[in-house]
N, C-alpha and C. Protein backbone atom coordinates (compact mmCIF):
# COMPACT_ATOMS: atom_id res chain seq x y z
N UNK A 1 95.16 -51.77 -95.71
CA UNK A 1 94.58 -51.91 -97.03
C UNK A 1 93.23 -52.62 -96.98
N UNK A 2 93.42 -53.77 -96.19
CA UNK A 2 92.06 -54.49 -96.31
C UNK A 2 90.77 -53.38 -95.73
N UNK A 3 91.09 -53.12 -94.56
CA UNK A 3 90.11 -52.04 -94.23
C UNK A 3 89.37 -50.78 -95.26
N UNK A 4 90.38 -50.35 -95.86
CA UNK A 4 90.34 -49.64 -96.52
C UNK A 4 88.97 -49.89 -97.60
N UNK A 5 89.19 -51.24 -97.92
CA UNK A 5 88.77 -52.46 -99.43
C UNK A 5 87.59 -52.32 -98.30
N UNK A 6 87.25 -52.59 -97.53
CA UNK A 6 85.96 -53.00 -96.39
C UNK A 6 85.02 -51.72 -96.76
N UNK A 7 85.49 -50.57 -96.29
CA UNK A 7 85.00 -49.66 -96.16
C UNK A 7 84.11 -48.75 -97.94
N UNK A 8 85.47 -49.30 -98.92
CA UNK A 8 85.18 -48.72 -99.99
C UNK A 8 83.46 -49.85 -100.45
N UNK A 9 83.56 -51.08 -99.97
CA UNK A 9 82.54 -52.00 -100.10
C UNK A 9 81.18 -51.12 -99.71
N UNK A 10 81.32 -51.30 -98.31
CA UNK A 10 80.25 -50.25 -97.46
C UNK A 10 79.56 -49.01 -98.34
N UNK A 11 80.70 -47.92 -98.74
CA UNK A 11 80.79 -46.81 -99.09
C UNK A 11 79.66 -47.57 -100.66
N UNK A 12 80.04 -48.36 -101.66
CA UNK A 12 79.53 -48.58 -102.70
C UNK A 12 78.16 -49.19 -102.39
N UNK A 13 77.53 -49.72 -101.33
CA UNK A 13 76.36 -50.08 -100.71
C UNK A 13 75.63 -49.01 -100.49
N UNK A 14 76.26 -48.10 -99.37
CA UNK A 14 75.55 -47.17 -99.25
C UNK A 14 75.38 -46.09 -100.65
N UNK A 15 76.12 -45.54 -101.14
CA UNK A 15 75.85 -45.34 -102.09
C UNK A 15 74.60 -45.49 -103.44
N UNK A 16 74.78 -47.29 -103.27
CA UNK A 16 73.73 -47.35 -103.93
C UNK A 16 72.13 -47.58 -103.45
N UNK A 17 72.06 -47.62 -101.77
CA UNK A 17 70.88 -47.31 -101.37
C UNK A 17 70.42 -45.55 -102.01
N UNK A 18 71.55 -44.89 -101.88
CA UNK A 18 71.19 -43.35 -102.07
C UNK A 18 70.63 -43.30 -103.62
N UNK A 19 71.28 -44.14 -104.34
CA UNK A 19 70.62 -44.21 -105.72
C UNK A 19 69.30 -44.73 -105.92
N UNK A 20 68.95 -46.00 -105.14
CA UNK A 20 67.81 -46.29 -104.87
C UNK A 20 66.46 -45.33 -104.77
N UNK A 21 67.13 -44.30 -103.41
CA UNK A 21 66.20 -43.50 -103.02
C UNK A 21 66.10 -41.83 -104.03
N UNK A 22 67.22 -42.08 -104.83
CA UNK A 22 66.87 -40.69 -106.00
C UNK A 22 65.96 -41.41 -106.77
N UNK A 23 66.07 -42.57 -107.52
CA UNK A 23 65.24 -43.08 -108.50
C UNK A 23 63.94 -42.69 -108.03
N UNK A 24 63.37 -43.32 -106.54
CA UNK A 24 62.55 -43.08 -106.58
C UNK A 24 61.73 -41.62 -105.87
N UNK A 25 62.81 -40.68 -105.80
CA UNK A 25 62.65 -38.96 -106.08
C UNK A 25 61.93 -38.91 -107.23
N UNK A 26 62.78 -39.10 -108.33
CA UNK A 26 63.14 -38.95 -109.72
C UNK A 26 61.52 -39.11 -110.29
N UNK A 27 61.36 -40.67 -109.72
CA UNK A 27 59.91 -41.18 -110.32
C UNK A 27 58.64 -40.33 -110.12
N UNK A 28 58.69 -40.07 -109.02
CA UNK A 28 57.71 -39.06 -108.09
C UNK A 28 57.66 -37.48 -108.99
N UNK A 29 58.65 -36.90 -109.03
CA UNK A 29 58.79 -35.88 -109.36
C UNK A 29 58.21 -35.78 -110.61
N UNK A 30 59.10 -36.72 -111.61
CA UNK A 30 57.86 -36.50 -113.08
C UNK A 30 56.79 -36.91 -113.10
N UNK A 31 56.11 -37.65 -112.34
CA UNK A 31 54.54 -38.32 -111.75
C UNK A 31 53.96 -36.59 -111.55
N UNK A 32 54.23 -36.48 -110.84
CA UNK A 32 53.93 -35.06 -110.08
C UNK A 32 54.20 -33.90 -110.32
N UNK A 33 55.09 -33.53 -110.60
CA UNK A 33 55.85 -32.55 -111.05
C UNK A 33 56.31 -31.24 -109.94
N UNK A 34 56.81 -32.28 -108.55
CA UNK A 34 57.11 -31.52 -107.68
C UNK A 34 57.99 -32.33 -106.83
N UNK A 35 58.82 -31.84 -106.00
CA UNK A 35 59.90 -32.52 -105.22
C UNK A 35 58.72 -32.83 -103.55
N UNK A 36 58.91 -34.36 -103.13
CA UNK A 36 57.83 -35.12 -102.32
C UNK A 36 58.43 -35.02 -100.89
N UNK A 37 58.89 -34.53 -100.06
CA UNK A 37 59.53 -34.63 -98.89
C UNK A 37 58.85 -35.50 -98.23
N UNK A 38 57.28 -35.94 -98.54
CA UNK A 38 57.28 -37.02 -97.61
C UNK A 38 57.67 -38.62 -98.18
N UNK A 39 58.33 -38.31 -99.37
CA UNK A 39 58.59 -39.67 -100.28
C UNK A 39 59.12 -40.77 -99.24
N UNK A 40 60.37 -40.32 -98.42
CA UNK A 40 61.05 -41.51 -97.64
C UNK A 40 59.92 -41.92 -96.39
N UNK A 41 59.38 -41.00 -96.02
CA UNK A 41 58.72 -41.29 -95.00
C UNK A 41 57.18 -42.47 -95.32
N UNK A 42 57.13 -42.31 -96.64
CA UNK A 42 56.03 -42.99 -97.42
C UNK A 42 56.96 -44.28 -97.19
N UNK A 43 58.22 -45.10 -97.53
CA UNK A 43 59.00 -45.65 -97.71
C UNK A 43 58.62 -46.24 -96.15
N UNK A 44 59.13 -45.36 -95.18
CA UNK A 44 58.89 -45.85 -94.22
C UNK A 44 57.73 -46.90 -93.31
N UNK A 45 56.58 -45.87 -93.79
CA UNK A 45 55.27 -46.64 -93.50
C UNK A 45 55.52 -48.07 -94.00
N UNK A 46 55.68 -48.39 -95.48
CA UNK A 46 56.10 -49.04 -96.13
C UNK A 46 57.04 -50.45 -95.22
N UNK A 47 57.64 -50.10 -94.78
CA UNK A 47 58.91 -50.85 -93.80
C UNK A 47 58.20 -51.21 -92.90
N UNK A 48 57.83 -50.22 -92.07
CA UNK A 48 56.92 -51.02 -90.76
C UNK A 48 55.44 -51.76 -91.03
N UNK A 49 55.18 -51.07 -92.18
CA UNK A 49 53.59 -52.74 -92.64
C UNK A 49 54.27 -54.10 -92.84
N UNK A 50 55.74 -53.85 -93.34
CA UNK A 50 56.15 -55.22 -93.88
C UNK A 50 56.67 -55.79 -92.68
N UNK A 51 57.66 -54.95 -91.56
CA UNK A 51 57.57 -55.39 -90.08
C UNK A 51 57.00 -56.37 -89.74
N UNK A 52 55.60 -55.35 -89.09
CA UNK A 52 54.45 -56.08 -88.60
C UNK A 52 54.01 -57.51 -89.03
N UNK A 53 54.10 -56.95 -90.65
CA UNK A 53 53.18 -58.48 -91.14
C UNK A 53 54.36 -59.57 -91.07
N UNK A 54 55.29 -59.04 -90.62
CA UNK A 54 56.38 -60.14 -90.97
C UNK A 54 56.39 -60.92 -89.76
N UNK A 55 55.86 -60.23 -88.41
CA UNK A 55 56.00 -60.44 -86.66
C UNK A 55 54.78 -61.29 -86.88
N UNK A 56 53.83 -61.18 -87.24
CA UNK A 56 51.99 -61.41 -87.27
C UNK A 56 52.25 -62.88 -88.07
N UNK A 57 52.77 -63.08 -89.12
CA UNK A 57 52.92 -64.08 -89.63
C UNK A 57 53.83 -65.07 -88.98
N UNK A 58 55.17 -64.77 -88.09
CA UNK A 58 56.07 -65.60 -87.45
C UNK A 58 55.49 -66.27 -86.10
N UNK A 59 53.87 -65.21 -85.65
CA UNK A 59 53.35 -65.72 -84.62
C UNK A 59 52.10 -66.52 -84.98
N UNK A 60 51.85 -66.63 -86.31
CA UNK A 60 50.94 -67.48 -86.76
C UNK A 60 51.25 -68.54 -87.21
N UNK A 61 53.02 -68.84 -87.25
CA UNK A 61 53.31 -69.85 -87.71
C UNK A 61 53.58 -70.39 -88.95
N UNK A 62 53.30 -69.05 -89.44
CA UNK A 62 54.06 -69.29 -90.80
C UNK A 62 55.72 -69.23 -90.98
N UNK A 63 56.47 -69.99 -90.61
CA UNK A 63 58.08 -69.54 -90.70
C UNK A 63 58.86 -69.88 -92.06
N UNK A 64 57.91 -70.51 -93.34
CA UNK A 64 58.78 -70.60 -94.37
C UNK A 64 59.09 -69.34 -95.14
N UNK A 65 60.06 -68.40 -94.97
CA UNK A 65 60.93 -67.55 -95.21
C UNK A 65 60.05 -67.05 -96.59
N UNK A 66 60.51 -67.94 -97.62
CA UNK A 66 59.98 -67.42 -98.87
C UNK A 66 58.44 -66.94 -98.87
N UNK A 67 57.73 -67.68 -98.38
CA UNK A 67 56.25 -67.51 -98.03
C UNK A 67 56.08 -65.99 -97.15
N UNK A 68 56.42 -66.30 -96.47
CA UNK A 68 56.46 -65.03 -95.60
C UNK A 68 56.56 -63.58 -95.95
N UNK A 69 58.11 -63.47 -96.66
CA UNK A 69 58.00 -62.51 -97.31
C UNK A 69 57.10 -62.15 -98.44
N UNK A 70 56.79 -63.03 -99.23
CA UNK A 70 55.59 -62.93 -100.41
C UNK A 70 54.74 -62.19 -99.68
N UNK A 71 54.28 -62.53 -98.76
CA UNK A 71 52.76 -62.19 -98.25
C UNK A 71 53.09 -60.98 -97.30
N UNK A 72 54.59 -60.35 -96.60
CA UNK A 72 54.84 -59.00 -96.38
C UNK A 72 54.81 -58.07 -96.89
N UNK A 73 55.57 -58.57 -98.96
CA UNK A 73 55.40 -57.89 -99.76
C UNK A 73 53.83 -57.26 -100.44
N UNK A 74 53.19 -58.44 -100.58
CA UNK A 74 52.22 -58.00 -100.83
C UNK A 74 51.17 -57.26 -100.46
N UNK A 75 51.36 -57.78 -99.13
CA UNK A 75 50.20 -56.54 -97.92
C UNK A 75 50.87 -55.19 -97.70
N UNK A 76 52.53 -55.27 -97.81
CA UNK A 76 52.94 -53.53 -97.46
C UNK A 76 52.29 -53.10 -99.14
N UNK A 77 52.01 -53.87 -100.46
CA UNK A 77 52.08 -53.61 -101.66
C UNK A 77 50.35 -52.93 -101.66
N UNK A 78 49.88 -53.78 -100.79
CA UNK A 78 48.46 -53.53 -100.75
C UNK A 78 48.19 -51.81 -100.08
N UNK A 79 48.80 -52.28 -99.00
CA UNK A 79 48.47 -50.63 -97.77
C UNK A 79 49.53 -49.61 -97.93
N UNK A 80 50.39 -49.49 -98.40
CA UNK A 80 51.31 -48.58 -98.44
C UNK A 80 51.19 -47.34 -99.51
N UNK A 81 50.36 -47.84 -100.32
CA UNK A 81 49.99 -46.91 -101.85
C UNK A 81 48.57 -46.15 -101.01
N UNK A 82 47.64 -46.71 -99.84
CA UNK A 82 46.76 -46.23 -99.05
C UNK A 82 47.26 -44.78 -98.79
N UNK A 83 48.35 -44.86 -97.48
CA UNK A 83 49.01 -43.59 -97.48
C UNK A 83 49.58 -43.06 -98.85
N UNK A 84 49.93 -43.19 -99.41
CA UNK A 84 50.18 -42.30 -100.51
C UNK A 84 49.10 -41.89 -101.35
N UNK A 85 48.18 -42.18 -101.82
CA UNK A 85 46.63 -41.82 -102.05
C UNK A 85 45.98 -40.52 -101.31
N UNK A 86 46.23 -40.95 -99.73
CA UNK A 86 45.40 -40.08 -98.56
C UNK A 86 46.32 -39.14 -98.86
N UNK A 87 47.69 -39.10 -98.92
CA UNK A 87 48.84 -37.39 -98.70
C UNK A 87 48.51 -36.96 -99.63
N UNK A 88 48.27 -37.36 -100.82
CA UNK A 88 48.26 -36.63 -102.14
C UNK A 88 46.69 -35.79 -102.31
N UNK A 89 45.45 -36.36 -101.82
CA UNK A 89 44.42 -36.16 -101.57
C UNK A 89 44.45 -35.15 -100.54
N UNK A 90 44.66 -35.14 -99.37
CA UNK A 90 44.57 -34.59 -98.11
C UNK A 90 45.78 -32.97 -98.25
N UNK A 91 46.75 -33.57 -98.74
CA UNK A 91 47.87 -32.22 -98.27
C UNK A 91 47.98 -31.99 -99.87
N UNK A 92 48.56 -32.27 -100.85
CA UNK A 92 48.40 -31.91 -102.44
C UNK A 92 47.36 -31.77 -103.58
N UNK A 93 46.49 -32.42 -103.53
CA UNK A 93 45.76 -32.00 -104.65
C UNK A 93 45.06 -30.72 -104.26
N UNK A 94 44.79 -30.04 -103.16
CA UNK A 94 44.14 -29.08 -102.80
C UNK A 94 44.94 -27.76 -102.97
N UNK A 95 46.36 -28.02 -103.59
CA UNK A 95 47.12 -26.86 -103.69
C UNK A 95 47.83 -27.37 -105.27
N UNK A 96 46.92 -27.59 -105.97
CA UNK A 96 47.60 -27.58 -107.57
C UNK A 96 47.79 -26.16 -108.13
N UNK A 97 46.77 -25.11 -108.00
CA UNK A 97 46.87 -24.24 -108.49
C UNK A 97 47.69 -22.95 -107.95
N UNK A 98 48.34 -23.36 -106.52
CA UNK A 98 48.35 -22.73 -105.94
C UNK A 98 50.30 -22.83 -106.34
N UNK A 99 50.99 -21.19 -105.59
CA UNK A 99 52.03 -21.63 -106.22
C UNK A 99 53.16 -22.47 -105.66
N UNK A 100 54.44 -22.77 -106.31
CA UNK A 100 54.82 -23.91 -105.64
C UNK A 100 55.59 -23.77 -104.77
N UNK A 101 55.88 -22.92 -104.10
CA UNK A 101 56.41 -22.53 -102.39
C UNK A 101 55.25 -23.22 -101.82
N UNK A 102 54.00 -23.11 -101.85
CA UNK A 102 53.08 -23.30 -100.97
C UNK A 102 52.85 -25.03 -101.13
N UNK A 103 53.72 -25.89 -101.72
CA UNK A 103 53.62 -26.86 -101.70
C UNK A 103 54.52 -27.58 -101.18
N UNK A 104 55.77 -27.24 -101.67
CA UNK A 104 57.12 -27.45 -100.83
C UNK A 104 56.91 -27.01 -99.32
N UNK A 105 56.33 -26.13 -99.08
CA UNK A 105 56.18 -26.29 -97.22
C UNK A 105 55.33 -27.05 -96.93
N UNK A 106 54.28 -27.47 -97.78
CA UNK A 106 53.32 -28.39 -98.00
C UNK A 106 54.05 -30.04 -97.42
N UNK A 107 54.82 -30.34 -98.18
CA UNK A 107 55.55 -31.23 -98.27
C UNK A 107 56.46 -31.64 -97.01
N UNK A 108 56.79 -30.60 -96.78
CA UNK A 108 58.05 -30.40 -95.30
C UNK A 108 56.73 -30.49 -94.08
N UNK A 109 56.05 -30.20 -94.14
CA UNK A 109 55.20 -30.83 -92.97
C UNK A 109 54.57 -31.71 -92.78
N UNK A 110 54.55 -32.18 -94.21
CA UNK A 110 54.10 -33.33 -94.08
C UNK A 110 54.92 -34.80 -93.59
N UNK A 111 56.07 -34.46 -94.54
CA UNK A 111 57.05 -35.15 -93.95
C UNK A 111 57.42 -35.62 -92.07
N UNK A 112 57.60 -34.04 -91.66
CA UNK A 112 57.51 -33.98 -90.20
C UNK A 112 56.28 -34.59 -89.19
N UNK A 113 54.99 -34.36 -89.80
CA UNK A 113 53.88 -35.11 -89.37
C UNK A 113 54.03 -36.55 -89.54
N UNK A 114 54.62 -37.05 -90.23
CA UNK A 114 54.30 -38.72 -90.83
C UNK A 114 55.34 -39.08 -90.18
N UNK A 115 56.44 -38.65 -89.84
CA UNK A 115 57.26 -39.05 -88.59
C UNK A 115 57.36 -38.99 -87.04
N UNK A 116 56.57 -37.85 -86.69
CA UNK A 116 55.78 -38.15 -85.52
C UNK A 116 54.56 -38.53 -85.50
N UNK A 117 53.91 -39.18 -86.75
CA UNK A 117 52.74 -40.04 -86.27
C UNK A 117 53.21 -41.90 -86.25
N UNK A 118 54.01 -42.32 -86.95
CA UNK A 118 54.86 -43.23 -86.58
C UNK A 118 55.78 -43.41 -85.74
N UNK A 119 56.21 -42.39 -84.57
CA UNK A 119 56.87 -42.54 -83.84
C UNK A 119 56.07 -42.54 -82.51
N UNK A 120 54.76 -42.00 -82.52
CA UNK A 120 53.68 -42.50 -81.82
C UNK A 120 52.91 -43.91 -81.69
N UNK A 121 52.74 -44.17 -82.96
CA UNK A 121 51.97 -45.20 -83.15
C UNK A 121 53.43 -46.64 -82.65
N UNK A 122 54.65 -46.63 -83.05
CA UNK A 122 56.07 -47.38 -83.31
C UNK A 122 56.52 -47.32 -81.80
N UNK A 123 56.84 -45.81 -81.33
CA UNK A 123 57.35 -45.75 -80.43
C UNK A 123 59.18 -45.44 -81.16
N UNK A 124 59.74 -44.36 -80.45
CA UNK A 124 61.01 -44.30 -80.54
C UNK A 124 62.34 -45.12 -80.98
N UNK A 125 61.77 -46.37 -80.36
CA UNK A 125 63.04 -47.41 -79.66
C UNK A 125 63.38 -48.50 -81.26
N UNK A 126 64.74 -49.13 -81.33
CA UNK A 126 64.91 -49.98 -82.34
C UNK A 126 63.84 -50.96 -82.35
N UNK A 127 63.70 -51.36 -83.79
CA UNK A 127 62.84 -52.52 -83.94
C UNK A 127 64.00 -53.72 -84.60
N UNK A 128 64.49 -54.28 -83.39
CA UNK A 128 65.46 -55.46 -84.13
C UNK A 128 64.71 -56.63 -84.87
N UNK A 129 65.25 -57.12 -85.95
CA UNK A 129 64.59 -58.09 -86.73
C UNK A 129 66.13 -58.82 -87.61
N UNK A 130 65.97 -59.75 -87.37
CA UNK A 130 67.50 -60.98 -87.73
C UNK A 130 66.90 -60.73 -89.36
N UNK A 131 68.64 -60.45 -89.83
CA UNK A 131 68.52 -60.54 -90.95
C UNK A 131 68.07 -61.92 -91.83
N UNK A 132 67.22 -61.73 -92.53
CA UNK A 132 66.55 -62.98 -93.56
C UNK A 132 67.84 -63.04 -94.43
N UNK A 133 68.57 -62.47 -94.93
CA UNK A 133 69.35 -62.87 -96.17
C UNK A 133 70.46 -62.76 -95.60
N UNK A 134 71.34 -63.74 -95.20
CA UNK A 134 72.81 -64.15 -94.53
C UNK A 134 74.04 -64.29 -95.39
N UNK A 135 75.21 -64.46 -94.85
CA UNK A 135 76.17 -64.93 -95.71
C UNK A 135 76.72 -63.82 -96.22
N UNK A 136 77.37 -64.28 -96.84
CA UNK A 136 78.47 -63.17 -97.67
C UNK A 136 79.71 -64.14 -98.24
N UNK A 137 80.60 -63.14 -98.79
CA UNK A 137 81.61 -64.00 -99.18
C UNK A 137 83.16 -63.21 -98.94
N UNK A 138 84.07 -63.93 -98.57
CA UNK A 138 85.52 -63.48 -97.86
C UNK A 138 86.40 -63.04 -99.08
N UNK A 139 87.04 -62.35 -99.15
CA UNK A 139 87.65 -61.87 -100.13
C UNK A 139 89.04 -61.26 -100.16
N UNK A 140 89.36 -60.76 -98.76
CA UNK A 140 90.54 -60.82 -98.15
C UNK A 140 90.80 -60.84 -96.61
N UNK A 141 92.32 -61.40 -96.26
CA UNK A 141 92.58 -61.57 -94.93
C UNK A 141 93.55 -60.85 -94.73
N UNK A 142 93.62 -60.29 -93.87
CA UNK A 142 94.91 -59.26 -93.21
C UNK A 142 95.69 -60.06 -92.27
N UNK A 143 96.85 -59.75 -92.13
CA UNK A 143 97.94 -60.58 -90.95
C UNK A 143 97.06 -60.65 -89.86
N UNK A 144 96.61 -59.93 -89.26
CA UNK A 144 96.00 -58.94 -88.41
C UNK A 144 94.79 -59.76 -87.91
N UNK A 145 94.13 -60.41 -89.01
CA UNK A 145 92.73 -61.26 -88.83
C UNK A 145 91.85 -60.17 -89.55
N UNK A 146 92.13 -59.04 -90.16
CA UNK A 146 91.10 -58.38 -90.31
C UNK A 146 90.28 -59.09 -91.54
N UNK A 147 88.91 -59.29 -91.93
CA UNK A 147 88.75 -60.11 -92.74
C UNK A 147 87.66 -58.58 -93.99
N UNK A 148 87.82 -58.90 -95.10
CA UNK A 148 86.93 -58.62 -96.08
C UNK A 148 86.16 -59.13 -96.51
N UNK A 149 84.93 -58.68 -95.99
CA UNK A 149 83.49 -59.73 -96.50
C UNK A 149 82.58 -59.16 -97.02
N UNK A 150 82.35 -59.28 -98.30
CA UNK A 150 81.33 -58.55 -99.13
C UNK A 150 79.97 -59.93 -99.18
N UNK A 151 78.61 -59.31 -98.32
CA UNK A 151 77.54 -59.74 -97.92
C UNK A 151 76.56 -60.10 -99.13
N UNK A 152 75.80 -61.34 -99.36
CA UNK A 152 75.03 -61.57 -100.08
C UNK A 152 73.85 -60.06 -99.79
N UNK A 153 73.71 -59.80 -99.30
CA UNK A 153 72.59 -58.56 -99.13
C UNK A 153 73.03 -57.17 -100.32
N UNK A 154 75.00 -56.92 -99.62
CA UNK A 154 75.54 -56.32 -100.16
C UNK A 154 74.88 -56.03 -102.07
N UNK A 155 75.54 -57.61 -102.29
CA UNK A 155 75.47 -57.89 -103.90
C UNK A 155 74.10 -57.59 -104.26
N UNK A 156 72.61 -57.76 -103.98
CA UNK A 156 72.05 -57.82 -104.55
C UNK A 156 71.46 -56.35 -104.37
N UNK A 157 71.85 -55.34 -103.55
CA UNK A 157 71.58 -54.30 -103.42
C UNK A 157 72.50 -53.42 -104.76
N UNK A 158 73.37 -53.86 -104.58
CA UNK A 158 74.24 -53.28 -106.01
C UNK A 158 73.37 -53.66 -107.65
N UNK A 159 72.84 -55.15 -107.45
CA UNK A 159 72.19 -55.83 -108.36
C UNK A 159 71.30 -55.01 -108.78
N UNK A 160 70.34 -54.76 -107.82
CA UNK A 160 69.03 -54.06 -108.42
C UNK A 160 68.87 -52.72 -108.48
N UNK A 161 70.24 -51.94 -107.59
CA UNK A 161 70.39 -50.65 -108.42
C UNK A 161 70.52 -50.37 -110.05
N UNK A 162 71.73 -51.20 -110.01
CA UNK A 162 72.20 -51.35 -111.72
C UNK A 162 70.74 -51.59 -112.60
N UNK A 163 70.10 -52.78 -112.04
CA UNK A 163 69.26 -52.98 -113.10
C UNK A 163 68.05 -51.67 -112.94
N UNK A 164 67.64 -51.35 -111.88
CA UNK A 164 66.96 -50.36 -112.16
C UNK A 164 67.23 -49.14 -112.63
N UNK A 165 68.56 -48.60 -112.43
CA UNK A 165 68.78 -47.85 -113.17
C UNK A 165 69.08 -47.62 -114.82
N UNK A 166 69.34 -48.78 -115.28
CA UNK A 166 69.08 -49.23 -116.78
C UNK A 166 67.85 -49.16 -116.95
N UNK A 167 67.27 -49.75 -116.58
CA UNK A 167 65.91 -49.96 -117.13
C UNK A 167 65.28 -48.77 -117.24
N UNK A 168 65.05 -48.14 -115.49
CA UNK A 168 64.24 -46.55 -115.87
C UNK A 168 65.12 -45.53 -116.89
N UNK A 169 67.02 -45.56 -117.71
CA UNK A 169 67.10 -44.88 -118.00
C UNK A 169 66.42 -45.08 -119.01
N UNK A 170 66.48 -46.30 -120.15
CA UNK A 170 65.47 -46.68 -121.12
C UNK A 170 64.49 -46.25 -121.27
């Protein structure tokens, strides 16, 4: 049973990353009025600016956590809308009139390009990084030792689905 309770946890996490990432389909699409295949990969860039600046700052000595992230957020906030500017310029606006098959493959290569140009620039291999937000909380124990622990990360990923999804349905 407890496993079970573990897994359904997981399952409602992941889940609501997937909601995460329709919203921001969703957003794109009426922005645009076309489905973005390179949306996650935009996401991505996104991840590895905040990486970097997060490595660049831990070797400069900045280690107060809160600080840190502020200033990850804000520089992926700064450069990350860059690439999305250049795709929309470079691979979409040059095919508005054109019809929309020719954009959707538009899209699918682009996608494919922006993942092997980060896997060039990144390299293949994991980028481990210790989780900043720890803890969790126990919720059940099995004879067994098996334990149920729903993660402070967990909660607030559920948190800001909910609220974003209220809000954008508004």
């Amino acid at each position: 049973m407890e496993y079970f309770v573990q897994q359904l946890i997981n399952g409602l996490t992941l889940g609501s990353i997937y909601g995460l990432i329709a919203i921001g389909y969703t957003l794109v699409y009426g922005i645009i009025g076309m489905i973005n295949f390179a949306h996650g990969e935009i996401f991505m860039i996104g991840s590895f600016v905040s990486l970097i600046t997060f490595l660049i700052l831990g070797t400069l000595g900045i280690t107060w956590i809160p600080l840190a992230l502020l200033i990850a957020l804000l520089v992926a906030m700064v450069l990350t809308p860059i690439y999305g500017w250049t795709l929309e310029r470079v691979a979409y606006r040059p095919l508005r009139g054109s019809p929309r098959l020719a954009a959707l493959i538009t899209a699918i290569g682009m996608s494919i390009f922006l993942q092997n140009y980060v896997q060039l620039l990144q390299g293949a291999r994991v980028k481990p990084l210790q989780p900043v937000i720890t803890g969790g909380y126990e919720s059940m124990r099995s004879a067994s030792d098996f334990t149920v622990i729903i993660s402070k990360l967990q909660i607030i990923i559920w948190l800001l689905t909910i609220v974003l999804m209220v809000v954008f349905s508004l």
